[in-house]
Protein backbone atom coordinates (compact mmCIF):
# COMPACT_ATOMS: atom_id res chain seq x y z
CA UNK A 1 0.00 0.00 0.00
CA UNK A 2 1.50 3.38 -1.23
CA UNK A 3 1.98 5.80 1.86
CA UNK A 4 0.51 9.66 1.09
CA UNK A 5 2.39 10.80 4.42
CA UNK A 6 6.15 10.60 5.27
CA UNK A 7 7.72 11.03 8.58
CA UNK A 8 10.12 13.40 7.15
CA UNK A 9 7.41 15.60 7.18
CA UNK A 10 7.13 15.62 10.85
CA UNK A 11 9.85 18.13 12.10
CA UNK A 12 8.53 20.83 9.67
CA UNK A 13 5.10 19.97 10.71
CA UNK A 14 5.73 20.25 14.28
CA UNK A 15 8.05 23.83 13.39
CA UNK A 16 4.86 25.05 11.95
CA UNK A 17 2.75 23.84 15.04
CA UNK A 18 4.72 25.83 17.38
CA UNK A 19 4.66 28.86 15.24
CA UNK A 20 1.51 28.86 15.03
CA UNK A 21 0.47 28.01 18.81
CA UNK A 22 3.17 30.90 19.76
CA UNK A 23 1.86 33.93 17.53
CA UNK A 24 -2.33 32.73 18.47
CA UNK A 25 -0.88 33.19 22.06
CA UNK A 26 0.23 36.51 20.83
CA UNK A 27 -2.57 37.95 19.73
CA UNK A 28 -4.89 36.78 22.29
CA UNK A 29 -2.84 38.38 25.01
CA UNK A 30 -1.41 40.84 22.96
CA UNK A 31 -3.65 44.00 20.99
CA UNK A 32 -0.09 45.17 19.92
CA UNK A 33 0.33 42.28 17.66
CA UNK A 34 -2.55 41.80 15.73
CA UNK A 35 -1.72 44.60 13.07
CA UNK A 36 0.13 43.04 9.99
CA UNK A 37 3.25 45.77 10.84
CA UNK A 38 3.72 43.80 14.15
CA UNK A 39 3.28 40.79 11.78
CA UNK A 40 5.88 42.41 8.62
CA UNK A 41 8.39 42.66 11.98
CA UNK A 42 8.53 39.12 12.22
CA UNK A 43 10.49 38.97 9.25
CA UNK A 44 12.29 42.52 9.55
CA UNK A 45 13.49 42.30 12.92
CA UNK A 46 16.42 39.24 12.26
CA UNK A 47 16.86 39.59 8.27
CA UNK A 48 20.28 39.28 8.54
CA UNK A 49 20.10 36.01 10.88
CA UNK A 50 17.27 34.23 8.56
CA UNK A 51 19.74 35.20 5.20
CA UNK A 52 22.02 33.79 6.93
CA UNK A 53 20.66 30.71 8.23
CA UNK A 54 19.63 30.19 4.63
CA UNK A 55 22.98 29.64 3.57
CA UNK A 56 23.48 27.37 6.36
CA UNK A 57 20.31 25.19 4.88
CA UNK A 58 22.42 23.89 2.00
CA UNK A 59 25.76 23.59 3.86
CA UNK A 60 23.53 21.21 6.54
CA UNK A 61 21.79 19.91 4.08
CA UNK A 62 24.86 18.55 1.90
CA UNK A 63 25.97 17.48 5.37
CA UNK A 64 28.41 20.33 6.63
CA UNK A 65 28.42 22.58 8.84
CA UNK A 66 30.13 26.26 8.67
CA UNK A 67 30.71 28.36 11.76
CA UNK A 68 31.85 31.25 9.78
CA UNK A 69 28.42 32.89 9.09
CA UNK A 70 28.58 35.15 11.58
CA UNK A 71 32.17 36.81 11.41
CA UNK A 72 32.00 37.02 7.74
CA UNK A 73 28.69 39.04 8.25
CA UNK A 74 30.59 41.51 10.20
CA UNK A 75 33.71 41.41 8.16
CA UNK A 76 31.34 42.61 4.88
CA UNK A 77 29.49 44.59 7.02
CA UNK A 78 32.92 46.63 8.09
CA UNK A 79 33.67 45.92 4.22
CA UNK A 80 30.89 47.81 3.06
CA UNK A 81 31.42 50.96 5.64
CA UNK A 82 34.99 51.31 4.71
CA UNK A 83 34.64 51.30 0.93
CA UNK A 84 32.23 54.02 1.05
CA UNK A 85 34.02 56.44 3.53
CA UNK A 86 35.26 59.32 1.76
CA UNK A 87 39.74 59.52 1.64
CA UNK A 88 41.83 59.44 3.39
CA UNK A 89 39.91 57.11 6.07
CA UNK A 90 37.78 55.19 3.22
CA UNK A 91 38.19 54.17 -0.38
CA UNK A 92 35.49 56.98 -1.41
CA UNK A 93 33.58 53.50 -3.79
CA UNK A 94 30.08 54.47 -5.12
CA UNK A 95 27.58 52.05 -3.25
CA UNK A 96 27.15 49.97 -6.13
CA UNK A 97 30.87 48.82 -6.48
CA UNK A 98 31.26 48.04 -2.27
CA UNK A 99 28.56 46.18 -2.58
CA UNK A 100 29.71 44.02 -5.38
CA UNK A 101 33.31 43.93 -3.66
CA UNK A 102 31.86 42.63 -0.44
CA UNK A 103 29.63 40.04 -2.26
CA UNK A 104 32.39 38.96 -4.37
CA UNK A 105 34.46 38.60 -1.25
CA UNK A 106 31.90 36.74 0.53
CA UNK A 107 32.02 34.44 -2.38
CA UNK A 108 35.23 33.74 -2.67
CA UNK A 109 35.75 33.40 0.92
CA UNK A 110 33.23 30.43 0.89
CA UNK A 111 34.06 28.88 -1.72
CA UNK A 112 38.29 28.96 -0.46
CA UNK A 113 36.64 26.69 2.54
CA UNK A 114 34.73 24.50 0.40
CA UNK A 115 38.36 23.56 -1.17
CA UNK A 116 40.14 22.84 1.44
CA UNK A 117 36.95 20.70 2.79
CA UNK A 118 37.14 19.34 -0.70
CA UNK A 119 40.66 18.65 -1.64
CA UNK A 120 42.47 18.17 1.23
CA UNK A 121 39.60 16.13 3.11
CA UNK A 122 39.62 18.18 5.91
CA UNK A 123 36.80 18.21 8.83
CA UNK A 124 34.26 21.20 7.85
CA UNK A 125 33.81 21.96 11.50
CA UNK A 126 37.66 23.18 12.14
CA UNK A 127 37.95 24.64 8.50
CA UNK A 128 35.14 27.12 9.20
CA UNK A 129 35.93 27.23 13.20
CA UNK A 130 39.56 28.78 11.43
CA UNK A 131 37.15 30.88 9.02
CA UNK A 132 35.06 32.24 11.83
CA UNK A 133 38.47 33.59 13.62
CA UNK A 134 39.77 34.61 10.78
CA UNK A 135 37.02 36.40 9.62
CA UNK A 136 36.29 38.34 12.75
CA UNK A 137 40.26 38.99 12.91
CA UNK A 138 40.04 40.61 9.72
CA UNK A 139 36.94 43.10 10.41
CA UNK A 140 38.84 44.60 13.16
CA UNK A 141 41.97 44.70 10.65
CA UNK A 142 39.90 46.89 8.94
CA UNK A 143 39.00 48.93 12.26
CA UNK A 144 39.11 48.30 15.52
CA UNK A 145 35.75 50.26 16.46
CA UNK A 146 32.12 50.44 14.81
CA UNK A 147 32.53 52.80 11.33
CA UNK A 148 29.78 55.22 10.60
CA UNK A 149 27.97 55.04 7.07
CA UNK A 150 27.38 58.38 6.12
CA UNK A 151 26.62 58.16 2.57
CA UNK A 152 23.33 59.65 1.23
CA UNK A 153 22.07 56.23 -0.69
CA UNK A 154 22.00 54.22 2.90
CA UNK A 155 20.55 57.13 4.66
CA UNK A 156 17.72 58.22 2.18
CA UNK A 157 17.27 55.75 -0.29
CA UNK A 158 17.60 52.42 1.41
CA UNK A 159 15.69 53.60 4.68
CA UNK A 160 13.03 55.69 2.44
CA UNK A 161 12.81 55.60 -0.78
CA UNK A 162 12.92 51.96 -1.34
CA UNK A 163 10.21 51.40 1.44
CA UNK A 164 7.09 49.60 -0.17
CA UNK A 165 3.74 50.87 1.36
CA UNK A 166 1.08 47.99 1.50
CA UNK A 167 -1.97 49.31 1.49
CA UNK A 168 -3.23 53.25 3.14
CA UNK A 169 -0.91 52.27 6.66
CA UNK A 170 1.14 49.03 6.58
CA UNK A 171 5.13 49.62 5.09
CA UNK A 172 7.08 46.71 4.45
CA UNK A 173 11.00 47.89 5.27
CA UNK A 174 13.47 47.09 2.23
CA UNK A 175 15.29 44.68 4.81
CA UNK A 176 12.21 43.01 5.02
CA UNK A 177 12.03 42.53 1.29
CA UNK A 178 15.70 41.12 0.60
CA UNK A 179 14.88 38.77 3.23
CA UNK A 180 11.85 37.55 1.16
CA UNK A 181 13.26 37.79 -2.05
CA UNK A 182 16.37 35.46 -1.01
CA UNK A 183 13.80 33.48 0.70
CA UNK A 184 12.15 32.70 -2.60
CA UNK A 185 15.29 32.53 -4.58
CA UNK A 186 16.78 30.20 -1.96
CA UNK A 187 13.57 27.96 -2.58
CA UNK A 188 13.50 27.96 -6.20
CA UNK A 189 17.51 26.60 -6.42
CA UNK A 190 16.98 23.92 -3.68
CA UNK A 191 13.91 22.57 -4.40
CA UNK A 192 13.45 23.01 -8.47
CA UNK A 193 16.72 23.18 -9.64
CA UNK A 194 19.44 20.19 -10.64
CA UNK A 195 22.40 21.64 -8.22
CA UNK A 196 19.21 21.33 -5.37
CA UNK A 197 19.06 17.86 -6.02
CA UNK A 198 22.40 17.56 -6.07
CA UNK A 199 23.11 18.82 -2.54
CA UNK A 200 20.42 16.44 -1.35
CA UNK A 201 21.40 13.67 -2.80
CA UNK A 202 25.50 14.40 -1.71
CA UNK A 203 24.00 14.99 2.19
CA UNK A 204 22.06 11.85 1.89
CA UNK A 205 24.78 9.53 1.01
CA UNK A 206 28.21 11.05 -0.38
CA UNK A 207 29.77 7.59 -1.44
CA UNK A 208 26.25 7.24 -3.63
CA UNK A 209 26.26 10.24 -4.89
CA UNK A 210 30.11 9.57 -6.54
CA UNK A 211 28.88 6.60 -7.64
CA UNK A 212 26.04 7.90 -9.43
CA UNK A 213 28.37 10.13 -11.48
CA UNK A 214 27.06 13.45 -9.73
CA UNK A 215 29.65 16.43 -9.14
CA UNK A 216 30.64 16.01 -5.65
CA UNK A 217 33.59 18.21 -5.55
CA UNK A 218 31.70 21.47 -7.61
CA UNK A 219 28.33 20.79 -5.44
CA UNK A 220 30.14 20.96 -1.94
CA UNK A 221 32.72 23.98 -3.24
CA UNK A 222 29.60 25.64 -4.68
CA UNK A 223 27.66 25.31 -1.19
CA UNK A 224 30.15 26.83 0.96
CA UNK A 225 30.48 29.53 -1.60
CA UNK A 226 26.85 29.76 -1.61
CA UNK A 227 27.02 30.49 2.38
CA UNK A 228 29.39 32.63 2.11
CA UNK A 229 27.65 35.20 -0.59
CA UNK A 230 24.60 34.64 1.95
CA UNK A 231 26.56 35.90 5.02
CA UNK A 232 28.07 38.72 2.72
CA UNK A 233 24.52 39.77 1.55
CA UNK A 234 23.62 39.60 5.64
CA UNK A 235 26.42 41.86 6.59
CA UNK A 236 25.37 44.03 3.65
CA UNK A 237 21.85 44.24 4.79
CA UNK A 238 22.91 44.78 8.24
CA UNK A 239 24.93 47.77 7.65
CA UNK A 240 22.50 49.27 5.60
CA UNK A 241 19.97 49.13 8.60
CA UNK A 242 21.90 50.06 11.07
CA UNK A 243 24.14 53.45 8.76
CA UNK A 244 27.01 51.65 10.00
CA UNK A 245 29.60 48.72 10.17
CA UNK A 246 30.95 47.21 13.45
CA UNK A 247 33.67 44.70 13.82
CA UNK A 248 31.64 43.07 17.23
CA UNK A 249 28.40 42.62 15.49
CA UNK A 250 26.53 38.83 14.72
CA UNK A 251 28.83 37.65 17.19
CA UNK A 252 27.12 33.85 18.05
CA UNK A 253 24.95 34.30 14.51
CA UNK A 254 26.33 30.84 13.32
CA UNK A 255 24.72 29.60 16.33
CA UNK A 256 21.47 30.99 16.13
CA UNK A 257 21.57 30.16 12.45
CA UNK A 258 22.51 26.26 13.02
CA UNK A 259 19.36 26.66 15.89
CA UNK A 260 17.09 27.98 13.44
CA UNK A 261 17.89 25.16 10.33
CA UNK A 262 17.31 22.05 13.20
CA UNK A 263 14.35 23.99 14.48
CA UNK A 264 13.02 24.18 10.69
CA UNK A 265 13.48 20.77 10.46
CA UNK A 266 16.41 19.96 8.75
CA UNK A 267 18.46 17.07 9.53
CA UNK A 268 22.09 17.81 10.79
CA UNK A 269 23.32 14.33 8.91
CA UNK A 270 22.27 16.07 5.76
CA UNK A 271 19.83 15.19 3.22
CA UNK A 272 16.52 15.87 4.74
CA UNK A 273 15.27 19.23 4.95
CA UNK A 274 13.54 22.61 3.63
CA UNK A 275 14.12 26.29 3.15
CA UNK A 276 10.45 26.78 4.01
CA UNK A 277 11.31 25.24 7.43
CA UNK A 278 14.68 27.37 7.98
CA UNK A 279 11.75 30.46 7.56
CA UNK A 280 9.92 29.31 10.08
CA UNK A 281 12.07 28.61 12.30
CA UNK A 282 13.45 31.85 11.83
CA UNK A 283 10.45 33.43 12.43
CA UNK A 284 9.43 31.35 16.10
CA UNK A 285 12.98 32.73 17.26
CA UNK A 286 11.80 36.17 16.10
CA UNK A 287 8.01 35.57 17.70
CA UNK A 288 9.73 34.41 20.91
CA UNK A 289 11.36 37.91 21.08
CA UNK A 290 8.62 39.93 20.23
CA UNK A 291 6.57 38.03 22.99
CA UNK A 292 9.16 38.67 26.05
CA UNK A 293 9.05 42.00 24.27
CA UNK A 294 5.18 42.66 24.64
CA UNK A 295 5.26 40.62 28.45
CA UNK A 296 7.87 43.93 29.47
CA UNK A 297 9.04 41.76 32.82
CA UNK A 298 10.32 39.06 30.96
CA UNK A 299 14.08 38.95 31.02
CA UNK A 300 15.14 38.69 27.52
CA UNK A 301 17.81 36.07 28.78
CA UNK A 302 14.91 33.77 28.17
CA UNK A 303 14.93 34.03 24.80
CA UNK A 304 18.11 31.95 24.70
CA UNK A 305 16.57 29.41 27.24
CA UNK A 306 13.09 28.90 24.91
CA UNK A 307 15.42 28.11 22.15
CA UNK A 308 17.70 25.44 23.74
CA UNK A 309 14.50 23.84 24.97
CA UNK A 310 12.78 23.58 21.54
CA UNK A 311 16.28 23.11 20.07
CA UNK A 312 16.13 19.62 22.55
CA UNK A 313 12.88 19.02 21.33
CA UNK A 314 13.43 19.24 18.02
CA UNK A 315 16.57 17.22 18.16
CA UNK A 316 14.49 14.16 19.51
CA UNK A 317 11.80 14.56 17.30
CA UNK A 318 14.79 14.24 14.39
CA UNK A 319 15.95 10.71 16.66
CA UNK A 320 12.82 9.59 16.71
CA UNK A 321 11.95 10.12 13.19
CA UNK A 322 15.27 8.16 11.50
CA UNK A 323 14.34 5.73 13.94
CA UNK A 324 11.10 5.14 12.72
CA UNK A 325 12.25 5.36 8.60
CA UNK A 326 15.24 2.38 9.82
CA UNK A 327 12.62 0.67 11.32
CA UNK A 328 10.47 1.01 7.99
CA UNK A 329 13.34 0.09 5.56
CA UNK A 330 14.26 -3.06 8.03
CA UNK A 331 10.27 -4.14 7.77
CA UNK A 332 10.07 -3.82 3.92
CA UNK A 333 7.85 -2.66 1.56
């Protein structure tokens, strides 16, 4: 008998579950969050974590891991401040080009780990443990304290101009809309493209996946480099919200990032998982703010503490569900 359901399903299920059981909680106790800004904040408020954890999607999902997410978001973020300082203390770059240099960096940063993951078989986990150092080393290279951005396209067009009104009240922020638009891009290359099903298929079973003739080396370079443009356009997006680059800033972001992929229900072996759950994931970390937020008395230490515990949850749910498909492939069709 063919099954309709399968228990891969479950984690991003249960993800959605708890968003949704956390934001009716919201706006029953809350008036504040029943307007669709409070709503549009969800996904404002940590753009630059859910772009990054994005990235992090296809690293877990090929089965790596990269820690550097977060120090390369500064890094570009300090990047992007320093090019467009006018001389002596800057580079005096139009906005356009410091962009493009920080992306390009961000590439080619990811993609240098991917290599030595790839050619020299070396653990991902201490390549981008060196990368995160390395790239928080360099963004205070670049200055030791927080660098103003000054420059009228951050401070008029980015924060005004580009703003898209919904409807006679509601604004959506232009943060808010990169975050969507990777969101959709990031969902149209994993889940309908061949290089998506070739990151799945080299996180379910690398040995196969050689055997099967697909590009093993190119897919895992091209997945760190991937991550790497993603924490680049974070630290982009970042410093463009805030007018300003700071060597200190995203400091933990892999963290929360890794938190918010297992939480979305992807696997950590690699293999099973989806960008839509990496969003929502995202956004229950962002609801659990904004509810310690509304509450006032709450110490916002417990934001950390509701995450570990659904992070433990989450992480037995995953046990319990390859448990059940080796128990299903032992049985037989």
């Amino acid at each position: 008998m063919k099954r309709f359901f399968s228990a891969r399903y479950i984690p991003l299920i249960g993800t959605i579950v708890v968003f949704l059981a956390l934001y009716l909680t919201g706006v029953v106790r809350y008036p504040g969050m029943r307007t669709l800004y409070a709503f549009l904040n969800l996904f404002g408020d940590y753009t630059s974590l859910g772009i990054a954890a994005i990235g992090m999607t296809f690293v877990i999902l090929s089965g790596g891991i990269d820690l550097s997410v977060g120090s390369m978001t500064a890094f570009t973020g300090m990047l992007v401040a320093r090019a467009v300082a006018e001389p002596p203390f800057g580079w005096g770059l139009s906005p356009f080009w410091a962009i493009a240099f920080a992306l390009a960096v961000g590439v080619a940063f990811g993609a240098s780990q991917g290599c030595l993951i790839q050619f020299f078989e070396l653990p991902p986990f201490l390549v981008t443990l060196a990368g995160m150092f390395f790239a928080r080393g360099m963004a205070f290279v670049i200055h030791e304290q927080s660098i103003p951005i000054r420059h009228p396209f951050f401070l008029k067009t980015v924060n005004n101009d580009l703003t898209i009104w919904f409807g006679p009240i509601e604004q959506i922020r232009f943060v808010t809309t990169c975050f969507l638009v990777v969101f959709v891009m990031a969902l149209v290359v994993g889940h309908y493209t061949r290089f998506g099903r070739n990151v799945y298929a080299l996180g379910g079973n690398e040995q196969s996946a050689t055997l099967m003739g697909l590009p093993v080396g190119r897919t895992k370079i091209s997945v760190y480099a991937l991550a790497g443009l993603c924490s680049a356009v974070a630290g982009v997006i970042l410093a463009m919200d805030q007018t300003k680059g700071d060597p200190l800033a995203c400091v933990g972001l892999e963290l929360y990032a890794i938190a918010s992929v297992v939480i979305g229900g992807t696997l950590l072996t690699g293999g099973v998982g989806y960008v839509t759950g990496t969003l929502v994931g995202v956004l229950v970390y962002s609801l659990i703010k904004s509810l310690i937020d509304f509450q006032g008395d709450i110490d916002a230490a417990w934001t950390s503490v509701a995450i570990g515990g659904l992070l433990f949850g989450f992480i037995l749910l995953q046990k319990s569900v390859e448990h059940v498909n080796a128990r299903r492939r032992s049985d037989g069709p």
